[in-house]
N, C-alpha and C. Protein backbone atom coordinates (compact mmCIF):
# COMPACT_ATOMS: atom_id res chain seq x y z
N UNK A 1 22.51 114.14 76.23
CA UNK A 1 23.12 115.33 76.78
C UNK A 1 22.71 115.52 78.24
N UNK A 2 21.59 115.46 78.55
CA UNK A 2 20.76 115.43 79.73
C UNK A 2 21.50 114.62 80.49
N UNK A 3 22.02 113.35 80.07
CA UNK A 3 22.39 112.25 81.06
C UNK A 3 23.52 112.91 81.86
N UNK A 4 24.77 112.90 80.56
CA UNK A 4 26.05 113.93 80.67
C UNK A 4 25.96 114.87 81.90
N UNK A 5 25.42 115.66 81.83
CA UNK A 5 25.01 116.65 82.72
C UNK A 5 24.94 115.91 84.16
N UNK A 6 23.81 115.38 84.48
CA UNK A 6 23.46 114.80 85.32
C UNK A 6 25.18 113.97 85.74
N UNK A 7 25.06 113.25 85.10
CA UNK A 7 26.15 112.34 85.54
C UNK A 7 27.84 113.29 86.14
N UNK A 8 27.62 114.47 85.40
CA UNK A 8 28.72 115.01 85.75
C UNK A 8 28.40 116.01 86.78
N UNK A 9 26.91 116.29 86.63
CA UNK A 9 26.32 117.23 88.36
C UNK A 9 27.00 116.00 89.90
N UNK A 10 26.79 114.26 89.46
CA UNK A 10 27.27 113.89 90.27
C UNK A 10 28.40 113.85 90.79
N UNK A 11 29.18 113.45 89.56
CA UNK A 11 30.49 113.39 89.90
C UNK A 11 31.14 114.88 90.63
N UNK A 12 30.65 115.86 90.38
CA UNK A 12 31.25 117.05 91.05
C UNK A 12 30.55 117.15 92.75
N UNK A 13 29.93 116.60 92.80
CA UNK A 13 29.15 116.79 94.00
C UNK A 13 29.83 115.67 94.68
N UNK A 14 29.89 114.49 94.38
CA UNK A 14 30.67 113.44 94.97
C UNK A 14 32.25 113.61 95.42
N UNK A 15 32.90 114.35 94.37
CA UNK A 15 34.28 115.01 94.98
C UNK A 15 34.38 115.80 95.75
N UNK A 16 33.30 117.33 95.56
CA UNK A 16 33.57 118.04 97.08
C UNK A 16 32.96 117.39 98.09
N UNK A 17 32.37 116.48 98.42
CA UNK A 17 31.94 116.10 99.47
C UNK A 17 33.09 114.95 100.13
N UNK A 18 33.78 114.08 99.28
CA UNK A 18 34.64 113.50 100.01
C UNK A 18 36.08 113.74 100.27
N UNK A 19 35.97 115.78 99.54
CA UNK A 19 37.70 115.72 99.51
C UNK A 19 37.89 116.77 100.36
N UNK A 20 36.56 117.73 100.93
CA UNK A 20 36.35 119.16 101.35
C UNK A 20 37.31 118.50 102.37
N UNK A 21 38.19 120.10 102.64
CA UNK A 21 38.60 119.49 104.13
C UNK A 21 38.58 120.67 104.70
N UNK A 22 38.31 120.81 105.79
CA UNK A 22 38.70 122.30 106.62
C UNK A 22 40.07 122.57 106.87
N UNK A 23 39.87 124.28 106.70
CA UNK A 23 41.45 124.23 106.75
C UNK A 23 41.61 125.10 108.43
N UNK A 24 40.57 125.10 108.74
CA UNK A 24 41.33 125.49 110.23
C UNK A 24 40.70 124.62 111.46
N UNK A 25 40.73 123.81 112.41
CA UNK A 25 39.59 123.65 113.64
C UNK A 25 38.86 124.13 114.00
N UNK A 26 37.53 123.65 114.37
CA UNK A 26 36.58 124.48 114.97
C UNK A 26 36.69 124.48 116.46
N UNK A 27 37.51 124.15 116.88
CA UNK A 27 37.56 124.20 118.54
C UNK A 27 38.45 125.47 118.93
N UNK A 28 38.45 126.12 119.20
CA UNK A 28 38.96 127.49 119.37
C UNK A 28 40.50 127.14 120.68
N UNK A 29 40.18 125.94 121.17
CA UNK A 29 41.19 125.40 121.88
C UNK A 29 42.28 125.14 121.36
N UNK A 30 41.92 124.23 120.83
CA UNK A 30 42.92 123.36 119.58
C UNK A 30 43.64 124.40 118.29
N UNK A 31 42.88 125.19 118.13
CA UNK A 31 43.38 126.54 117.07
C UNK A 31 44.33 126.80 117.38
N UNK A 32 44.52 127.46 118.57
CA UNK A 32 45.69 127.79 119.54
C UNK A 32 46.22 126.82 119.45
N UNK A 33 46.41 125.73 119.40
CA UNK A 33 47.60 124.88 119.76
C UNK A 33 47.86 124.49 118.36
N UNK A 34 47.13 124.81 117.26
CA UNK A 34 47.67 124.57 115.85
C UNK A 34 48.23 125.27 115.23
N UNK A 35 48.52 126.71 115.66
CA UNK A 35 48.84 127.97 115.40
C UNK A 35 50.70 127.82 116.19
N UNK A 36 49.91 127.44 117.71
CA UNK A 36 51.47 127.61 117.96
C UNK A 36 52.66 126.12 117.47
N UNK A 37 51.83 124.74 117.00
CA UNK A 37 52.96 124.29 116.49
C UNK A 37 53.08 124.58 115.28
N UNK A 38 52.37 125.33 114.24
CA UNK A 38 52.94 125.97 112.59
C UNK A 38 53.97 126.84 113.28
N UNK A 39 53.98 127.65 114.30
CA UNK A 39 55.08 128.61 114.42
C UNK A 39 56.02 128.07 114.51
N UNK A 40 55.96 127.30 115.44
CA UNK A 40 57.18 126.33 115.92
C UNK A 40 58.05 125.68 114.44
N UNK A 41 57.38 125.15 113.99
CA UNK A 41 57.86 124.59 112.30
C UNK A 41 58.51 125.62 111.78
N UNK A 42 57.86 126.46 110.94
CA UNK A 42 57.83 127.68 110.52
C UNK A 42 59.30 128.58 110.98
N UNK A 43 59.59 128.17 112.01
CA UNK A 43 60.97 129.09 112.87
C UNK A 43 61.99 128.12 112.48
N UNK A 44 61.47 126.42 112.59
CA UNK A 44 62.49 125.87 112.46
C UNK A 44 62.74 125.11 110.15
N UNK A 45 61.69 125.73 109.47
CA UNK A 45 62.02 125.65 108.19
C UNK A 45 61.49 124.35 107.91
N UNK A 46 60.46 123.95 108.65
CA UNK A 46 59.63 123.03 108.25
C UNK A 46 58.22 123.61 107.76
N UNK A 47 57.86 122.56 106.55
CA UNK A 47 56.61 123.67 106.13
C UNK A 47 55.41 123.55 107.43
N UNK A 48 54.53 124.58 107.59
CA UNK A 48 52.90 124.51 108.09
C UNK A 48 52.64 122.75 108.04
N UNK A 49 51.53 122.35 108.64
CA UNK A 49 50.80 120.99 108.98
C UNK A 49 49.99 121.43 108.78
N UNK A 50 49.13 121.17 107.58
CA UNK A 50 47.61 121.24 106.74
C UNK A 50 46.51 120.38 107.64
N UNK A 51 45.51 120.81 107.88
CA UNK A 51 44.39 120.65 109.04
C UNK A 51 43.69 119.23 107.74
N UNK A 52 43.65 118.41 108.40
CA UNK A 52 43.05 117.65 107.91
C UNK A 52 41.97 116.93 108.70
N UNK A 53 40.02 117.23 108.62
CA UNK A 53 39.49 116.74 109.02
C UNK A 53 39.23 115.38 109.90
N UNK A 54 39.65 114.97 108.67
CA UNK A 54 39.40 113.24 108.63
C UNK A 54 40.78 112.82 109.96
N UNK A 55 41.62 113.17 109.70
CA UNK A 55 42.44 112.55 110.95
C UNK A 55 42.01 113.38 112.18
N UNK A 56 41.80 114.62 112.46
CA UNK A 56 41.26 115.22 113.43
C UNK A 56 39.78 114.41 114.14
N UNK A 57 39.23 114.04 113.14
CA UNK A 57 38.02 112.93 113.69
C UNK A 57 38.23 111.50 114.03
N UNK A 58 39.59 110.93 113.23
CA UNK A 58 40.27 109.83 113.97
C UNK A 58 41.03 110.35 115.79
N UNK A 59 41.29 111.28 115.59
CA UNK A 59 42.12 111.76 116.86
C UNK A 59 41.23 111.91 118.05
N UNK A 60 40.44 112.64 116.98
CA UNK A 60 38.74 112.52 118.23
C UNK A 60 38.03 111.51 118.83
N UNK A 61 38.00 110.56 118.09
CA UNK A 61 37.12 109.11 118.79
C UNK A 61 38.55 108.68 119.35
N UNK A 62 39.61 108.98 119.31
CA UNK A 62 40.66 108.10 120.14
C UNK A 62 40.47 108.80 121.75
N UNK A 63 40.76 109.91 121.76
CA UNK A 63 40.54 111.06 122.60
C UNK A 63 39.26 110.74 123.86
N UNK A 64 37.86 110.15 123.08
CA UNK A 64 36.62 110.10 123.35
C UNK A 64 36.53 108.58 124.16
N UNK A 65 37.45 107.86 123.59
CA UNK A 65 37.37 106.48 124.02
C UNK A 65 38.52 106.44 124.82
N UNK A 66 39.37 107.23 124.85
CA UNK A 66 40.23 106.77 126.19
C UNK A 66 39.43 107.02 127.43
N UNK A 67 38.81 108.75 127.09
CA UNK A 67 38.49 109.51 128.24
C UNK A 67 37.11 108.32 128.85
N UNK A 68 36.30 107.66 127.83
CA UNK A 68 34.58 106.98 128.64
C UNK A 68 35.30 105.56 128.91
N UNK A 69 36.40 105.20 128.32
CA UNK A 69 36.99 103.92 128.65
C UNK A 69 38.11 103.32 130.02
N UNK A 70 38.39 105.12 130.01
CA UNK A 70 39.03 105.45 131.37
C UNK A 70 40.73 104.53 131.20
N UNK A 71 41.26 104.90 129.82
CA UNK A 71 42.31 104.25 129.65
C UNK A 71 43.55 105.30 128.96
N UNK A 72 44.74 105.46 129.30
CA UNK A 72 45.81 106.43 128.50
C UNK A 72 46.91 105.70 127.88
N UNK A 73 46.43 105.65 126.68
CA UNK A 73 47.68 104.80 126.04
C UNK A 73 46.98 105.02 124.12
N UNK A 74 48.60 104.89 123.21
CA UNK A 74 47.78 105.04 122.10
C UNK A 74 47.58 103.66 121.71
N UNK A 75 47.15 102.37 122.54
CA UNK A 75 46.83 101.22 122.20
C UNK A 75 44.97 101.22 123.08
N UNK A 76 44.16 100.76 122.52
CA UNK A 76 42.89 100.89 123.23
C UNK A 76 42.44 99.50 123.81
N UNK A 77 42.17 99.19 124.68
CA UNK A 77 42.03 97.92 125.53
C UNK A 77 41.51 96.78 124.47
N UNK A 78 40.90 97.10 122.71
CA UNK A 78 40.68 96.20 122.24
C UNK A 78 42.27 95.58 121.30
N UNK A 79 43.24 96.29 121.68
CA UNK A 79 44.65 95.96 120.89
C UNK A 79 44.49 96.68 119.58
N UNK A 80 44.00 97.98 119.37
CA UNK A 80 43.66 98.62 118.50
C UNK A 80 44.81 100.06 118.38
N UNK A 81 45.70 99.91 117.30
CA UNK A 81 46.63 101.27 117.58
C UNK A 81 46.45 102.59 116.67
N UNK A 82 46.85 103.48 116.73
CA UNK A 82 46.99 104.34 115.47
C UNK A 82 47.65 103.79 113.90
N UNK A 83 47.98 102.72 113.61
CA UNK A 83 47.90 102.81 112.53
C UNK A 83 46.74 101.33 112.10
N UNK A 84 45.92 100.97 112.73
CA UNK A 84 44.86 100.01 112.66
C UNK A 84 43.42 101.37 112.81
N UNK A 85 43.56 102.15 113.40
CA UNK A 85 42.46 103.01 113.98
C UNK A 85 42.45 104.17 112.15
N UNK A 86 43.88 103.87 111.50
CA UNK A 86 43.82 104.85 110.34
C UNK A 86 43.62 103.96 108.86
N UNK A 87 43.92 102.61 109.13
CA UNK A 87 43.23 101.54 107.87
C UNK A 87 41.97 101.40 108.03
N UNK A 88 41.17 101.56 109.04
CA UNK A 88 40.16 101.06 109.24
C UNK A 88 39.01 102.37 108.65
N UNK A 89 39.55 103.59 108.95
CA UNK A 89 39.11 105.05 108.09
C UNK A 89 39.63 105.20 106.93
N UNK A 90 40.46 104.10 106.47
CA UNK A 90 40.76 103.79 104.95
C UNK A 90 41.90 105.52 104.67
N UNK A 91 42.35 106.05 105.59
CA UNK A 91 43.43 106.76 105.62
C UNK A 91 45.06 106.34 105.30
N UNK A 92 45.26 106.80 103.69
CA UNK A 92 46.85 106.13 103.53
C UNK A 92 47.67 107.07 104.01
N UNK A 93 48.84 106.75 104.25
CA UNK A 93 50.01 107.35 104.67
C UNK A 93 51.32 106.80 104.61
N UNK A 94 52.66 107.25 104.72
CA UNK A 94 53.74 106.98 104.09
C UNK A 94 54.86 106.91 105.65
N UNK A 95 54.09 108.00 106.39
CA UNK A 95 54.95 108.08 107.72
C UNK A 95 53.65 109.18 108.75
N UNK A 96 53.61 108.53 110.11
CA UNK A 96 52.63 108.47 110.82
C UNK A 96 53.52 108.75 112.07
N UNK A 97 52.57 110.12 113.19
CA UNK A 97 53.22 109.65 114.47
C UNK A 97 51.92 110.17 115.50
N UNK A 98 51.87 110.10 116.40
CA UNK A 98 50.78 110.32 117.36
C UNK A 98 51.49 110.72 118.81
N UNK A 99 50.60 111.38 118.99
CA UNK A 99 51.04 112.34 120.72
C UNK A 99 49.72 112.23 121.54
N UNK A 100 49.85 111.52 122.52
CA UNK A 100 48.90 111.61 123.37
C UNK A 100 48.94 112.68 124.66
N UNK A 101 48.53 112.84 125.42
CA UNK A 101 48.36 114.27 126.37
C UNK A 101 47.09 113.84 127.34
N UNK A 102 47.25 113.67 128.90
CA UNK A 102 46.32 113.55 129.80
C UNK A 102 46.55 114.64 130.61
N UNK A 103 45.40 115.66 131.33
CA UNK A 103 45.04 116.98 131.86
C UNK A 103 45.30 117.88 130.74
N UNK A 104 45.91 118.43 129.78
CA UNK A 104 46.20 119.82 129.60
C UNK A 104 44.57 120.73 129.35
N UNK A 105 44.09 121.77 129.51
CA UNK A 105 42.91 122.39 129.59
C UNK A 105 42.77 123.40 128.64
N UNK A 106 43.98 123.87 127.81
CA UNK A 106 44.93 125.20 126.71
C UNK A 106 45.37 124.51 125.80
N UNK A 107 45.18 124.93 124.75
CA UNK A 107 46.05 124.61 123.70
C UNK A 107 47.42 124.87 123.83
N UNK A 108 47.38 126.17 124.46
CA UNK A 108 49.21 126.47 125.55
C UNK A 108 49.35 125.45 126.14
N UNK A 109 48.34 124.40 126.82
CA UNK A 109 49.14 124.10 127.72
C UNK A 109 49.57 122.55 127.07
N UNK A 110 48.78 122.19 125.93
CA UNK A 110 48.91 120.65 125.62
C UNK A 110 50.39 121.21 124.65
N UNK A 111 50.69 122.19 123.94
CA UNK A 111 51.86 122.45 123.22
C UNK A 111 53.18 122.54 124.08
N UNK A 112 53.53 123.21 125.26
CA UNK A 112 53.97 123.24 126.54
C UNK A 112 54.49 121.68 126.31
N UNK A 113 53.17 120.93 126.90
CA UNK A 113 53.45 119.71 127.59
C UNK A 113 54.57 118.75 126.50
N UNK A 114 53.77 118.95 125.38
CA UNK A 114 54.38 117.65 124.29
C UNK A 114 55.58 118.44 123.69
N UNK A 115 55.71 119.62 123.84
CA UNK A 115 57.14 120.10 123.51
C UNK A 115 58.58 120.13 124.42
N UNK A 116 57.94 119.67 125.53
CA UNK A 116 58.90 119.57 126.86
C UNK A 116 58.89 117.90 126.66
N UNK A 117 58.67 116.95 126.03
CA UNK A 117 58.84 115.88 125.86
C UNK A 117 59.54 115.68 124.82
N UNK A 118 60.68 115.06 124.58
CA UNK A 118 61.81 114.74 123.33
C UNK A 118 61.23 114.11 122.41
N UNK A 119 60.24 112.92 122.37
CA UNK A 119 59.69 111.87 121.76
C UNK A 119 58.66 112.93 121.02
N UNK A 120 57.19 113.76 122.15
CA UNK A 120 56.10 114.28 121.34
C UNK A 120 57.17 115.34 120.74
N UNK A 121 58.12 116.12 121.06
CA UNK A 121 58.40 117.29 120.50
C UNK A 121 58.82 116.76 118.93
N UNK A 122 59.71 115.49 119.23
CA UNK A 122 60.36 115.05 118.26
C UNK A 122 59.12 114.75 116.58
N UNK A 123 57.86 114.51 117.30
CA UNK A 123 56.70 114.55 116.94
C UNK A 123 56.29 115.42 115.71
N UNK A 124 56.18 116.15 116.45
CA UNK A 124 55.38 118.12 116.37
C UNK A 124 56.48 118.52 115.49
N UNK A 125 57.81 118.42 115.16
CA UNK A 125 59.04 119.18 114.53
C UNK A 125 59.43 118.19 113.45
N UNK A 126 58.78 117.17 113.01
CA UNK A 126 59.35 116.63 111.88
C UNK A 126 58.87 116.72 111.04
N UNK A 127 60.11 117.46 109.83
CA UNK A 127 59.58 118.32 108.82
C UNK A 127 59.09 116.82 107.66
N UNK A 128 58.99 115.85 107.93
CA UNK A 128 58.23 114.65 106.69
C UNK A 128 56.64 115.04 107.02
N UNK A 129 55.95 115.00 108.34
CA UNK A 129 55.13 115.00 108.48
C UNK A 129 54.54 116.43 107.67
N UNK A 130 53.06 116.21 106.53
CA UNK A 130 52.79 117.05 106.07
C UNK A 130 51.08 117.38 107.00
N UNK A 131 50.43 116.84 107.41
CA UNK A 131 48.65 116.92 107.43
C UNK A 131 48.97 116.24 109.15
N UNK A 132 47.70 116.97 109.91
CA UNK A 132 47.75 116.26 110.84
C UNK A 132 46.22 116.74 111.13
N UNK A 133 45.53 116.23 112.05
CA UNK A 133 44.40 116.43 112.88
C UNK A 133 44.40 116.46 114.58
N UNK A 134 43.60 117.00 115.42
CA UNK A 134 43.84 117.24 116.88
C UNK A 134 42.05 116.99 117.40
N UNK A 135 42.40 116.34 118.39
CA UNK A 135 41.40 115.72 119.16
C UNK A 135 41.49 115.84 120.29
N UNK A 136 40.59 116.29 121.05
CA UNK A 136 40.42 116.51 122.53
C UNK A 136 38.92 115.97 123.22
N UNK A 137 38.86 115.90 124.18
CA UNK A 137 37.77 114.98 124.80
C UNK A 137 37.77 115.30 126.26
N UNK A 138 37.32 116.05 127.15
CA UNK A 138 37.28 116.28 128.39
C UNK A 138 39.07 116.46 128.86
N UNK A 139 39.39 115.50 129.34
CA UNK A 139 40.75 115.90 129.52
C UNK A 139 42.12 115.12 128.67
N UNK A 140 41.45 114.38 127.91
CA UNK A 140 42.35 113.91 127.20
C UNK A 140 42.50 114.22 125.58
N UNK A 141 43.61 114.39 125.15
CA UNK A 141 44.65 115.15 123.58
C UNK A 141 45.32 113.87 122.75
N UNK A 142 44.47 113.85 121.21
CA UNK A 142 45.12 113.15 120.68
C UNK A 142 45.69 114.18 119.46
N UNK A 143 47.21 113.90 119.36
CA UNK A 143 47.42 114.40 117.92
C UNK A 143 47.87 113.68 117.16
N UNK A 144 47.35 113.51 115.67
CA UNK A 144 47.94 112.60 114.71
C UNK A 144 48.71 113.58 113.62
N UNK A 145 50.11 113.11 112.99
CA UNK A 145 50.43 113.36 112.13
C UNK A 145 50.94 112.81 111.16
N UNK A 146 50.53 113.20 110.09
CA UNK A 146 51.28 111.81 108.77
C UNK A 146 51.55 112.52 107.44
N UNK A 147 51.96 111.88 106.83
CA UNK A 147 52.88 112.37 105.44
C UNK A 147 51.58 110.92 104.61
N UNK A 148 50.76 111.57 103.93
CA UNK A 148 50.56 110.71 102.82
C UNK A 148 51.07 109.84 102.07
C-alpha cells in the first residue's frame, strides 16, 4: 500500500511539473501585446491564443540569439529554423507560424508593427492557430504560434 502511494505521490508530481503552464506572461510588455492580439481574434471570431510557456521559452532563446549573435532572420546562422528549434524542445504541432520584429520597445508597438504587415498579420489572425508563446530580448520579438 505504502508503495502505491508513493508511486502515485510521483506520478502526480511528475504531471504538474511537466504540464503546468502559465496562463498569462510575466513580462508586463508582452501582456500588452497578448491582450491586444486576443482582442484582435476575439473581434474577428477566432478563439483567444492560450499562453503556452514552453514555446514562449523557445521564442525567447530565438529572440536572445539573434539579439548576442547580431543576426534578424527566423533561420539562425547555424541553418537552424522554427520548426528544427521546436523538434529539438520535443514540441508537436500540426500547423506552426512565427513573426519576427526588430526595434519595437511596446507591446503596442510590436502589435502595430506585425499587424501592418500582411504575412505577420496574416500570422496573429489565423483562427487554426490555438497556443502561442512571445519572446523578447533587448530589441528583438519572437512570436510563435501553433495548433498542436
Amino acid at each position: 500500500m505504502l508503495i502505491l502511494l508513493l508511486l502515485l505521490g510521483l506520478l502526480s508530481l511528475s504531471y504538474s511539473g511537466e504540464n503546468q503552464k502559465t496562463l498569462q506572461p510575466e513580462d508586463p510588455v508582452i501582456e500588452d501585446f497578448v491582450r491586444l492580439v486576443n482582442e484582435k481574434r476575439r473581434s474577428l471570431g477566432c478563439p483567444e491564443l492560450s499562453w503556452d510557456r514552453r514555446i514562449a521559452s523557445i521564442a525567447s532563446s530565438h529572440s536572445r540569439d539573434m539579439a548576442t549573435r547580431g543576426f534578424f532572420s527566423h533561420t539562425n546562422p547555424d541553418g537552424k529554423d522554427l520548426v528544427a528549434r521546436l523538434k529539438a524542445s520535443k514540441v508537436g504541432f500540426s500547423a506552426v507560424g512565427e513573426n519576427i520584429a526588430y526595434g519595437p520597445k511596446t507591446g503596442q508597438e510590436a502589435y502595430d508593427t506585425w499587424l501592418g504587415s500582411p504575412e505577420h498579420r496574416k500570422n496573429m489572425i489565423d483562427c487554426r492557430f490555438t497556443h502561442h508563446g512571445v519572446g523578447r530580448f533587448k530589441d528583438r520579438w519572437t512570436h510563435v504560434l501553433l495548433r498542436p
